[in-house]
Protein backbone atom coordinates (compact mmCIF):
# COMPACT_ATOMS: atom_id res chain seq x y z
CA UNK A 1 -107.89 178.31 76.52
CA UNK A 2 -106.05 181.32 77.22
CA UNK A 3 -107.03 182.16 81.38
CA UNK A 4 -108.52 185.54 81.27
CA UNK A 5 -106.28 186.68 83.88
CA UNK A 6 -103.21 186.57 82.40
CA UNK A 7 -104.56 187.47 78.56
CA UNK A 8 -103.06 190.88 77.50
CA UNK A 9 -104.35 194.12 76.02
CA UNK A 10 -102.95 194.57 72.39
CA UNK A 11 -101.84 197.96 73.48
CA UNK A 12 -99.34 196.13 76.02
CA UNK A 13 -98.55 193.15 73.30
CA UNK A 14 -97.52 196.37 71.19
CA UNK A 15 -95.77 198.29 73.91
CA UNK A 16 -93.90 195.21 74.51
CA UNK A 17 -92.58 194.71 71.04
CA UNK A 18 -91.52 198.56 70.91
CA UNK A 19 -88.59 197.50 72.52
CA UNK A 20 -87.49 194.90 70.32
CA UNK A 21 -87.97 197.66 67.57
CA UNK A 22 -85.66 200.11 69.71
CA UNK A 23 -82.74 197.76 69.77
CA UNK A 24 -83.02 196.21 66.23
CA UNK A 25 -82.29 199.78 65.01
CA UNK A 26 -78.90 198.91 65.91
CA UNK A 27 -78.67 194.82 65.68
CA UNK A 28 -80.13 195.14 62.39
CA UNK A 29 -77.36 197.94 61.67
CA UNK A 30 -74.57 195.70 63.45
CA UNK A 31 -75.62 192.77 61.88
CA UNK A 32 -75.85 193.97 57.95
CA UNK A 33 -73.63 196.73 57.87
CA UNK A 34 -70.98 197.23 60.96
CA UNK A 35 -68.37 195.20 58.67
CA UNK A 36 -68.87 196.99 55.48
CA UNK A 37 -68.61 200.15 57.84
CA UNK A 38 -65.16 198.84 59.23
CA UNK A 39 -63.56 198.33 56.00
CA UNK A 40 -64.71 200.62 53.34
CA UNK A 41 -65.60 203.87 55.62
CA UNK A 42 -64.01 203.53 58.63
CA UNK A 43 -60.94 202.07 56.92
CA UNK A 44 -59.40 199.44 59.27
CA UNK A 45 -58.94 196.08 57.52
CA UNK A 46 -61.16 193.17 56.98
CA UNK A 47 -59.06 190.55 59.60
CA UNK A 48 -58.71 193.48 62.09
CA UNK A 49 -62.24 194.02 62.12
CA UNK A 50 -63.07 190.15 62.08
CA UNK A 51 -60.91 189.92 65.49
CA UNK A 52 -62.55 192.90 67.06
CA UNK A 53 -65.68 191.24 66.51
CA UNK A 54 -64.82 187.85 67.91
CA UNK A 55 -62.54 189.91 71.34
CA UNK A 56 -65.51 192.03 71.67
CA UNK A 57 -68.46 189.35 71.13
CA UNK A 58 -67.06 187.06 73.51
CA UNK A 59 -66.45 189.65 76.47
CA UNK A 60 -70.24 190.76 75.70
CA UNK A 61 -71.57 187.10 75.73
CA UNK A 62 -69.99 186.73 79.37
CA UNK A 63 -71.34 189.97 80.18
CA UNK A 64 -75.09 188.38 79.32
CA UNK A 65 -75.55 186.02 82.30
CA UNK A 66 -73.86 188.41 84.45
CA UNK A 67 -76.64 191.06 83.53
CA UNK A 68 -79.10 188.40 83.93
CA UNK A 69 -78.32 187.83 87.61
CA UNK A 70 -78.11 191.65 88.10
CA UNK A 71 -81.51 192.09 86.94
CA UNK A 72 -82.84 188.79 88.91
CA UNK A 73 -81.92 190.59 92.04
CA UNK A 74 -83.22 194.32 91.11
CA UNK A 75 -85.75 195.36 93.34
CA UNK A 76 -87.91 198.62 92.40
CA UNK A 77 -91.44 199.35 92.53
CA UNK A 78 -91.66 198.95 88.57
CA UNK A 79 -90.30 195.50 88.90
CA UNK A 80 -86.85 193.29 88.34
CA UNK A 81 -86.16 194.03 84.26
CA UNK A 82 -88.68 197.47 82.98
CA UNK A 83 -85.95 199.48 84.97
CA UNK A 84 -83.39 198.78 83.05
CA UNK A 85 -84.79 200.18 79.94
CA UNK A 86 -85.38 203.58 81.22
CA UNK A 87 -81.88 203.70 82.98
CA UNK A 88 -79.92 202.36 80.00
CA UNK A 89 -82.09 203.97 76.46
CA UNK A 90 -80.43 207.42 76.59
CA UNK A 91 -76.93 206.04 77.52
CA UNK A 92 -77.01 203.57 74.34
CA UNK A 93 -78.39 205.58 72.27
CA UNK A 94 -75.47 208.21 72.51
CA UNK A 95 -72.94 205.64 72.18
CA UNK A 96 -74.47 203.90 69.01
CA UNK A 97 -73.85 207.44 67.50
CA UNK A 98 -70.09 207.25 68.44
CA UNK A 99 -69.80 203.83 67.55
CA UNK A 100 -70.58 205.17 63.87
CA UNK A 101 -68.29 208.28 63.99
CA UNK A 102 -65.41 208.22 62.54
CA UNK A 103 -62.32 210.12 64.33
CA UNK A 104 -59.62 212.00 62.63
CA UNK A 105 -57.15 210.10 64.03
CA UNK A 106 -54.62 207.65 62.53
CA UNK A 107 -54.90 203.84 61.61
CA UNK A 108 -53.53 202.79 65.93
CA UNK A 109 -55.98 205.65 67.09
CA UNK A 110 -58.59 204.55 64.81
CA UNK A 111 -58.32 201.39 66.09
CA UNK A 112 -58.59 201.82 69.63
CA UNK A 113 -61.71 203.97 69.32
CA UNK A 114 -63.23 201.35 67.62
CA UNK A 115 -62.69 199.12 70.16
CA UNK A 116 -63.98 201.21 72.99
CA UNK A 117 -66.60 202.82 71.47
CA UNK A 118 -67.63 198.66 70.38
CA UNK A 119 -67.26 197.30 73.71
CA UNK A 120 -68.95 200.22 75.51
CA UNK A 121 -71.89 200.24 72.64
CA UNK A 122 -72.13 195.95 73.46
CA UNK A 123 -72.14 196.55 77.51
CA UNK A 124 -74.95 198.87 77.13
CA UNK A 125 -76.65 196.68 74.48
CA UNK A 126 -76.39 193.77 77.22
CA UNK A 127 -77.69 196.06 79.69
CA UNK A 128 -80.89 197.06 78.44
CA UNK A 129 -81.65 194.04 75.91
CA UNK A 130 -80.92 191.46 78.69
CA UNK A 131 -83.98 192.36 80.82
CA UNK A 132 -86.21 193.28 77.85
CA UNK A 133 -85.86 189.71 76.68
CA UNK A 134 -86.17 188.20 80.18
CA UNK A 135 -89.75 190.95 80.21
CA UNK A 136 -90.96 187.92 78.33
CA UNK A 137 -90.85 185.29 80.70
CA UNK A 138 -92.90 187.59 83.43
CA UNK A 139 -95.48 189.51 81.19
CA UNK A 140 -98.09 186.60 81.26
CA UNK A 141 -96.92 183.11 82.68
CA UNK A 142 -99.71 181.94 79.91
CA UNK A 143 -97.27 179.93 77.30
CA UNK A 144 -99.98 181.18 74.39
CA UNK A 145 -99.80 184.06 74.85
CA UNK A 146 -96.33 184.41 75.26
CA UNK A 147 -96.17 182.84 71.79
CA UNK A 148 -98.36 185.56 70.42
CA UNK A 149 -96.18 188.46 72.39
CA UNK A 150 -92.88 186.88 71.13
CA UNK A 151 -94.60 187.03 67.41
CA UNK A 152 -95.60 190.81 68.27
CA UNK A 153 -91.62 191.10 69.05
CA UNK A 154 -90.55 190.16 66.00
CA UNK A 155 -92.78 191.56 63.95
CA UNK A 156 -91.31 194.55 65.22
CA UNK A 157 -88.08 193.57 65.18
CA UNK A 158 -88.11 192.83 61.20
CA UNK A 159 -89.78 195.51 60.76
CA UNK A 160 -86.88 197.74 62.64
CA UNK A 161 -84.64 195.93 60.03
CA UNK A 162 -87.10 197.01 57.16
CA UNK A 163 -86.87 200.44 57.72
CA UNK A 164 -82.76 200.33 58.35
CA UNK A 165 -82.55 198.66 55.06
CA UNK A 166 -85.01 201.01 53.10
CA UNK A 167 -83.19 204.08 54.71
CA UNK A 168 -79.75 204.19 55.96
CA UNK A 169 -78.22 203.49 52.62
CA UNK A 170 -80.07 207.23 51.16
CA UNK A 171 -79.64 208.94 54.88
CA UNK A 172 -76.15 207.85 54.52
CA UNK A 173 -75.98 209.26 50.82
CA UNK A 174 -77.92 212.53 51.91
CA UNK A 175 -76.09 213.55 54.99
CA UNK A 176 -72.64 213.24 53.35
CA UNK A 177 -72.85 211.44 49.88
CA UNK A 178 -69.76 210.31 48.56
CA UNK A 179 -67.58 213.30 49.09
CA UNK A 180 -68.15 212.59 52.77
CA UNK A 181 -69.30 208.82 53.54
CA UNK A 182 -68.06 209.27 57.50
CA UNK A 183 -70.30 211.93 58.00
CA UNK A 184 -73.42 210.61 56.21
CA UNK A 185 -72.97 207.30 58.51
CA UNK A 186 -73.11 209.76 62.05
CA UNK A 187 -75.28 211.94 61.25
CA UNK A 188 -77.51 209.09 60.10
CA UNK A 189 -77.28 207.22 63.57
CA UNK A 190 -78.17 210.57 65.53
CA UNK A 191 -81.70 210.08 63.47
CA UNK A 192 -81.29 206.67 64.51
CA UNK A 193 -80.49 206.75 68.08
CA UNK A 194 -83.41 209.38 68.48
CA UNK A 195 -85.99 206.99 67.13
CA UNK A 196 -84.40 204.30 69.69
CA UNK A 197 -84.71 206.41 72.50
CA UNK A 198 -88.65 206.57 71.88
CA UNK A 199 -89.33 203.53 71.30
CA UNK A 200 -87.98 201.84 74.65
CA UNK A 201 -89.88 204.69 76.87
CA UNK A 202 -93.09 203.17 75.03
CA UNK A 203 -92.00 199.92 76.17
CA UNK A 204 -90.92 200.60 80.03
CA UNK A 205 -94.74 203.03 80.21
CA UNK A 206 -96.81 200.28 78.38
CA UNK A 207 -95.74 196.45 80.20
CA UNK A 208 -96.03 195.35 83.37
CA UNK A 209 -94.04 192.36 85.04
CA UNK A 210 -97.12 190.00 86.60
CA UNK A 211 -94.83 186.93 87.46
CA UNK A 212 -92.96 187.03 90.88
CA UNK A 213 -90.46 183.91 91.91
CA UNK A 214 -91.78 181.91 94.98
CA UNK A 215 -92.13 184.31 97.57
CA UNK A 216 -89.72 181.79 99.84
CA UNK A 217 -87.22 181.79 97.29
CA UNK A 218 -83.41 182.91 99.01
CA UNK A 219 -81.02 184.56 96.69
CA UNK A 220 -78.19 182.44 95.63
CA UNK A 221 -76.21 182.83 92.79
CA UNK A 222 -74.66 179.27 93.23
CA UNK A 223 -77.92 178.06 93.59
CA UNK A 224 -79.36 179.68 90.41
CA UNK A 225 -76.70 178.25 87.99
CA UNK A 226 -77.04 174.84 89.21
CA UNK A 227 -80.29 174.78 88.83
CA UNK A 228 -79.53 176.02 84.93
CA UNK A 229 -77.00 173.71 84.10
CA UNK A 230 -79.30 170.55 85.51
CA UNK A 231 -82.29 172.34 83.09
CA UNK A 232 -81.66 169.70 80.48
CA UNK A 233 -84.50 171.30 77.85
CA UNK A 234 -82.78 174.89 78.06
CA UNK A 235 -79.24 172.75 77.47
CA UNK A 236 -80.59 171.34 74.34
CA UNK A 237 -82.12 174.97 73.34
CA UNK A 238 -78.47 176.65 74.19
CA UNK A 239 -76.88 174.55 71.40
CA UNK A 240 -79.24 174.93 69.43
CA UNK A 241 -79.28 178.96 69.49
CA UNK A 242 -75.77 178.65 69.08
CA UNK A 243 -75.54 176.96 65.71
CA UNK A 244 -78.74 178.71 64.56
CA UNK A 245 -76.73 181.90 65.07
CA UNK A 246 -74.17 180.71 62.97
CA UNK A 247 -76.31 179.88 60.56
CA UNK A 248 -77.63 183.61 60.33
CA UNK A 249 -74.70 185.59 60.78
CA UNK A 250 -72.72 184.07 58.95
CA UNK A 251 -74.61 185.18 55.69
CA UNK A 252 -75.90 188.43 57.70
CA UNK A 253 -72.20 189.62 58.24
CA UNK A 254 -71.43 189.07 54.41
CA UNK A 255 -74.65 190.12 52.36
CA UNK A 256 -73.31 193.74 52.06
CA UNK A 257 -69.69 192.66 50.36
CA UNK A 258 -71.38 190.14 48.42
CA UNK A 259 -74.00 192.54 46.95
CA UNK A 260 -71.64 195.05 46.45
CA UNK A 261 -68.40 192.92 44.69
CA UNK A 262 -70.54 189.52 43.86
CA UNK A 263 -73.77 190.97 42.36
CA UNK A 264 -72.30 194.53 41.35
CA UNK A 265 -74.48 196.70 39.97
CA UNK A 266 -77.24 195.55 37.41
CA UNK A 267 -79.35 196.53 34.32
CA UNK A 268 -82.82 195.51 36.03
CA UNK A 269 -86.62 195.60 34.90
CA UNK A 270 -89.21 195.76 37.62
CA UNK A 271 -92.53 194.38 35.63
CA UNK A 272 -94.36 198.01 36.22
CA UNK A 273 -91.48 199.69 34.08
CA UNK A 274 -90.73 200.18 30.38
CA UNK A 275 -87.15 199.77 30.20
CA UNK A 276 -84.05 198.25 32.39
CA UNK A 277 -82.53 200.62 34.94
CA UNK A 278 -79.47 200.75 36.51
CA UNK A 279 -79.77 199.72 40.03
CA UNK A 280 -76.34 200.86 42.07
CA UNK A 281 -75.16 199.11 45.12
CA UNK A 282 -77.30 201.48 47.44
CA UNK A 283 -80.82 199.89 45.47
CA UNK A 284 -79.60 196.32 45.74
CA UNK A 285 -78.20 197.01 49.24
CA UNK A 286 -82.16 198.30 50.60
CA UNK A 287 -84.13 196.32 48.25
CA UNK A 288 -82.67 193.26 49.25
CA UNK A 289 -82.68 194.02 52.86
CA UNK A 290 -86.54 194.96 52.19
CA UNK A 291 -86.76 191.62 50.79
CA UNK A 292 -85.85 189.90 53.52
CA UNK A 293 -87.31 192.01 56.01
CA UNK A 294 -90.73 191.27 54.00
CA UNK A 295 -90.38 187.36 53.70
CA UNK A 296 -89.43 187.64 58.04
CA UNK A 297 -92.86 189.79 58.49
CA UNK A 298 -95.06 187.03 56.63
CA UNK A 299 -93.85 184.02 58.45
CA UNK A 300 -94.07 185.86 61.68
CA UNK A 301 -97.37 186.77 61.06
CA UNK A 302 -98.56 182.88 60.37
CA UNK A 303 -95.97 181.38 62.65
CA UNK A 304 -98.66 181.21 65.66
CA UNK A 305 -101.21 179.62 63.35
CA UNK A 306 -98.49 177.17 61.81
CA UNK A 307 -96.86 176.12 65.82
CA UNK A 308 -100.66 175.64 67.39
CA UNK A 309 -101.47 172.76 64.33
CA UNK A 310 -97.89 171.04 64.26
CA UNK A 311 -96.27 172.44 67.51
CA UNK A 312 -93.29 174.59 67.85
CA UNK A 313 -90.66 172.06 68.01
CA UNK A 314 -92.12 170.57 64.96
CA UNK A 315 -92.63 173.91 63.98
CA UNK A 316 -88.86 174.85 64.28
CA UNK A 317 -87.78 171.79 62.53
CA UNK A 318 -89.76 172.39 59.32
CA UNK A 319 -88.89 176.29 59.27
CA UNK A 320 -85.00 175.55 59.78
CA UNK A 321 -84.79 172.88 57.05
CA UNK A 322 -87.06 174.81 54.53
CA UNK A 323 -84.21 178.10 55.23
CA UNK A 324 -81.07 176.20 54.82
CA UNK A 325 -82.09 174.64 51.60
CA UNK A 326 -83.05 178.60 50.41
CA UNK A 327 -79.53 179.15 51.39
CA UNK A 328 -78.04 176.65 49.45
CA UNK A 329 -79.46 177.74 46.20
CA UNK A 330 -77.50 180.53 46.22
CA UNK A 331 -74.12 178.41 45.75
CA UNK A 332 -75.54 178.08 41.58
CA UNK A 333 -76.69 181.43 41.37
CA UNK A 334 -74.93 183.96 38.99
CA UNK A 335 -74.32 187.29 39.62
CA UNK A 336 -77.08 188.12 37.04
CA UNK A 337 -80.05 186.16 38.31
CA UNK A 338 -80.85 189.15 40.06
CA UNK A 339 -84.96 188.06 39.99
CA UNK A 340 -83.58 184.80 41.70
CA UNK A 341 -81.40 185.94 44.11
CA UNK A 342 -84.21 188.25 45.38
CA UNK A 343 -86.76 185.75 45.48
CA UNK A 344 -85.11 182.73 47.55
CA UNK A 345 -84.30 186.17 50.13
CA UNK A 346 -87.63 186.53 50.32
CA UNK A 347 -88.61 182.99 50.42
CA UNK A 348 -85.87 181.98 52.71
CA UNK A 349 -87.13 184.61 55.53
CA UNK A 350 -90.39 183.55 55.30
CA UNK A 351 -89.13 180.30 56.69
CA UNK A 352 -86.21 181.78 58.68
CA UNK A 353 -88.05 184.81 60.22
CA UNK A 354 -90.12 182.64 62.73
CA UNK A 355 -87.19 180.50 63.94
CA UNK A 356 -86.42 183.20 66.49
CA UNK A 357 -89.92 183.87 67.66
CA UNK A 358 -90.33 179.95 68.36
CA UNK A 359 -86.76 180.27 69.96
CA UNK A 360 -87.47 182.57 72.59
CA UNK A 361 -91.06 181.14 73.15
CA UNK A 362 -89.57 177.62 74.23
CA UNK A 363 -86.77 179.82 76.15
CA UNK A 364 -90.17 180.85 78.17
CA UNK A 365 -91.28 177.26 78.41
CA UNK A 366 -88.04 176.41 80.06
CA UNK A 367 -87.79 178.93 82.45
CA UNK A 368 -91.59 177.74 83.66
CA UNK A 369 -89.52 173.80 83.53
CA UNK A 370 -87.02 174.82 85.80
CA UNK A 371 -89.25 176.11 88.55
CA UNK A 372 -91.64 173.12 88.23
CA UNK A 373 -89.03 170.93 88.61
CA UNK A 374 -86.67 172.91 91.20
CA UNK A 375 -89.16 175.20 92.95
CA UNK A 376 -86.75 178.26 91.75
CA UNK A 377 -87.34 180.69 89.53
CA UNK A 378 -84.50 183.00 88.06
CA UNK A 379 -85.93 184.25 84.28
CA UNK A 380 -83.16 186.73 83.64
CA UNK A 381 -80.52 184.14 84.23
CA UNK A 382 -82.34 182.04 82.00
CA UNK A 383 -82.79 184.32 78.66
CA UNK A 384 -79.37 186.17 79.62
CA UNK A 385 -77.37 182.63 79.46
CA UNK A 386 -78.97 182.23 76.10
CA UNK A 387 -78.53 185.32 74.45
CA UNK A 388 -74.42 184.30 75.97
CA UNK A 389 -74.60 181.53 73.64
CA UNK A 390 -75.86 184.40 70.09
CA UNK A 391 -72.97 186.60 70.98
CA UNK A 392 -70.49 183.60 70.65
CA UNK A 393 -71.89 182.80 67.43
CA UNK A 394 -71.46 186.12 66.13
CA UNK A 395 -68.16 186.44 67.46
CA UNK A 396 -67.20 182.95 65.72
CA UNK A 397 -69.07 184.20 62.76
CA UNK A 398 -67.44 187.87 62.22
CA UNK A 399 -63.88 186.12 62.76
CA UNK A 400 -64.38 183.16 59.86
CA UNK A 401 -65.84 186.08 57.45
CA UNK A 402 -63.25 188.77 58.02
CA UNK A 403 -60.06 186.28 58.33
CA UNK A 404 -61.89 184.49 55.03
CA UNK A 405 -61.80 187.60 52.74
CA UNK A 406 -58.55 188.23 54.18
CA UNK A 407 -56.46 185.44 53.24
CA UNK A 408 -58.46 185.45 49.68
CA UNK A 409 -56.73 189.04 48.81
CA UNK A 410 -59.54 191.35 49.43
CA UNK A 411 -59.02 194.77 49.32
CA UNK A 412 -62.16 197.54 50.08
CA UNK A 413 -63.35 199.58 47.06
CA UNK A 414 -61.78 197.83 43.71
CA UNK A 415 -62.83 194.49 41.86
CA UNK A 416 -62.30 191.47 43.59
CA UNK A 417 -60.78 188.30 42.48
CA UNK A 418 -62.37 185.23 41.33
CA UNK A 419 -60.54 183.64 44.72
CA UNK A 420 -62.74 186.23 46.79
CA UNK A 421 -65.96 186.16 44.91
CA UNK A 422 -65.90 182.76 45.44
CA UNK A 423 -65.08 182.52 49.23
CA UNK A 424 -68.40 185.30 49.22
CA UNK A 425 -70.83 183.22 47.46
CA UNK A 426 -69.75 180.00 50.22
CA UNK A 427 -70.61 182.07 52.92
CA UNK A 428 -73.86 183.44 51.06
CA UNK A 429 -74.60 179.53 50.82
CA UNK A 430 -73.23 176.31 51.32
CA UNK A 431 -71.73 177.02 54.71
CA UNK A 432 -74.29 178.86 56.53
CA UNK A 433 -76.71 175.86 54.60
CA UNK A 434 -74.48 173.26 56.87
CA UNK A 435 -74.71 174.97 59.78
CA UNK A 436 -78.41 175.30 59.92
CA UNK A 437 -78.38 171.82 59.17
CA UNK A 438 -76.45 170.90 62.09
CA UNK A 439 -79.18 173.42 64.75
CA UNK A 440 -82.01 171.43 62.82
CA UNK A 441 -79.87 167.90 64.20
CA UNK A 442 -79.78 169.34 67.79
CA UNK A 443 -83.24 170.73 68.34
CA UNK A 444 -84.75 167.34 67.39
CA UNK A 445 -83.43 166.23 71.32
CA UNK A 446 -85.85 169.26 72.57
CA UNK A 447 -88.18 167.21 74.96
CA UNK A 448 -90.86 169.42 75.59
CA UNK A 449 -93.97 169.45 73.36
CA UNK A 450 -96.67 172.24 73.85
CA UNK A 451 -98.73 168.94 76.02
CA UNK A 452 -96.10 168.84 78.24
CA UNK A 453 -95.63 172.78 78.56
CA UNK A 454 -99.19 172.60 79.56
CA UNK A 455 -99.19 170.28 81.99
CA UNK A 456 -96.60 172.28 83.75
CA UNK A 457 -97.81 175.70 83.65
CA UNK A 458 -101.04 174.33 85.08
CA UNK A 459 -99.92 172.62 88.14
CA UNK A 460 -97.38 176.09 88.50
CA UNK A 461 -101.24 178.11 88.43
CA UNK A 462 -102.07 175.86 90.35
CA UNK A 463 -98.94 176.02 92.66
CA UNK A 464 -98.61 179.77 92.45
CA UNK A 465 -102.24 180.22 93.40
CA UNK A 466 -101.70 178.73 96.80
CA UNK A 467 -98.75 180.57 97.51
CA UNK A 468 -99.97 183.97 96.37
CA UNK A 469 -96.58 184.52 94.23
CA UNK A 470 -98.49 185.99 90.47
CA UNK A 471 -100.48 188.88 91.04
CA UNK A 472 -103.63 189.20 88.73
């Protein structure tokens, strides 16, 4: 039974989850689009892109823990990690616009600006999304209810990927259209950014952080990191986030070029009209994205119900296999099963949505491990290390797919090659199949069950009780 001490409003579950929405804006954007943006409006190639992504990805991952250790040590009378989101909003707002403005430079200058403007965008990413996330281990240091807050997240955070996917492609085409793609794409993010901004102020007004380390804790950076590296449950959960996130950005990174050179566009009939329609690569591009966004909303919403019956490791294992094998269909599908190829997106979210909720939940659970078993506590570290290991899976990720459709001839804007279309549908499919595969083979060493979690987080009540270190 949830204690009533550390059960939270709604209105702060909701505040809370405002911030996920603020930076999904963006990841959603980053994730989906940032690649097609490189190549076909931006114009830098495919392999240049896929290298800036991999440079830039790894230099952000390293900046994760680095952030996390900041933010352990921030003292301010609003707590270690709410700060952060006030300081940094504005600041990464701005630079998301940048990062989607193109320069009239040429292809060296273009080049370098997307670099900077990349790396800079990341750094401030890391700087506000770093302590959000670790919010999660100190808003309750209930486990259930952490669950239900981490569902509240990512409701929010599909649903920041809904809306992206139902609008940028017509702000984009309204702003500037086709005469003028670069401007549609920055005036679009301004709109964007805006709605960021917002969002995140909810957040840092509407949480509170209730769990404090021990009160005789000393700082010691040494000290923390040992402690992390002897946390054998968050080891386990590290690889496992890493080839999870290869299993999702992999297709992530892709779905735009394979929509737009794989699927093309299509003569389709929706069952409330009377005739087939022509649906352009815009329609496929944000219904498909609305698809998925959809299928990620309805298992988040039953994810809590489906982890308290079978537990989330068991939870997590189900979910993973049930998405990889969605994945895998698409290997047989043509280019004209358009009713199919919509259906196993929906279907494979609905299973794939809750993977991250469960993620960050048992990312929670070891946080609570480490200070039961060392007497430490150092939650930033924890979530920042983790979020070290997503970065190097995109950065892995956006190197394969960009040096893939490289070497198979691609070229932006004309009809691809059977050679291409083929190395698209394997990374729609088969590959990011295998790699979810191989997360579902490393989570099954996870050691704690939701007994166990218990256990510990009552003798920690009981623990920080005595020493006064959670205020109610």
């Amino acid at each position: 039974m949830t204690n009533p001490v550390t059960k939270l409003p709604l209105r702060e579950k909701l505040a809370y989850g405002c911030g996920d929405f603020a930076s999904c804006l963006f990841w959603a954007s980053f994730s989906n689009f940032l690649l097609l943006f490189y190549t076909d409006v931006f114009g830098i190639t495919a392999a240049a892109a896929g290298l800036m992504f991999m440079l830039t990805r790894i230099w952000d991952g390293v900046n994760d823990p680095i952030m996390g250790i900041i933010a352990d040590r921030t003292q301010t009378r609003w707590g270690k990690f709410r700060p952060w989101i006030l300081w940094g909003c504005v600041p990464f707002g701005l630079m998301g616009v940048l990062l989607f403005t193109t320069p009239s430079l040429g292809m060296t200058g273009r080049l370098v600006w997307a670099y900077l403007t990349y790396n800079l965008m990341m750094m401030l990413y890391t700087a506000v999304n770093i302590p959000y996330t670790a919010l999660l281990g100190v808003i309750t240091p209930d486990p259930v209810e952490r669950t239900r807050v981490s569902s509240i997240k990512f409701v929010f955070a599909f649903g920041a990927g809904l809306v992206i996917k139902m609008t940028l492609p017509y702000m984009i085409d309204g702003f500037g259209g086709a005469a003028n793609p670069q401007r549609g794409w920055s005036l679009s993010f301004i709109v964007v950014a805006a709605v960021a901004v917002g969002f995140f102020l909810v957040t840092f007004f509407g949480t509170r952080e209730r769990v404090a380390p021990p009160p005789e804790q000393k700082t010691s950076i040494g000290r923390d990191l040992k402690d992390l590296f002897r946390n054998g449950p968050w080891l386990i959960l590290l690889g496992t986030t890493l080839t999870f996130i290869l299993f999702i950005s992999t297709r992530l990174t892709i779905t735009a070029h394979y929509l737009k050179y794989f699927v093309g566009p299509q003569m389709v009939q929706l069952p409330w009209q009377d005739a087939p329609r022509l649906c352009e690569f815009k329609d496929l591009w944000a219904a498909f994205g609305v698809a998925g966004d959809a299928g990620s909303i309805v298992g988040v919403l039953g994810v809590g119900w489906f982890a308290a019956r079978v537990g989330k490791k068991t939870a997590f294992l189900l979910l993973i296999a049930a998405s990889a094998a969605c994945n895998a269909v698409y290997f047989w599908l043509p280019a004209h099963a358009v009713g199919l190829i919509f259906a196993f997106q929906f279907l494979g979210n609905v299973a794939g949505g809750p993977l991250a909720v469960l993620l960050w939940a048992m990312y929670a659970d070891t946080a609570d491990y480490s200070e039961w078993k060392n007497g430490r506590r150092a939650t930033g570290l924890v979530f920042s290390a983790s979020t070290m290991s997503q970065k190097f899976g995109w950065a892995v990720c956006g190197l394969v797919a960009g040096s893939m459709l490289s070497a198979t001839g691609f070229v932006p804007n004309i009809a691809q090659s059977p050679t291409v279309l083929r190395s698209l549908v394997l990374l729609m499919s088969l590959i990011p199949a295998a790699l979810g595969a191989l997360a579902l083979v490393v989570a099954c060493f996870y050691p704690l069950t939701d007994r166990r979690v218990g256990e510990i987080e009552a003798e920690l009540r009981a623990r920080r009780a005595r020493e006064g270190a959670t205020p109610a």
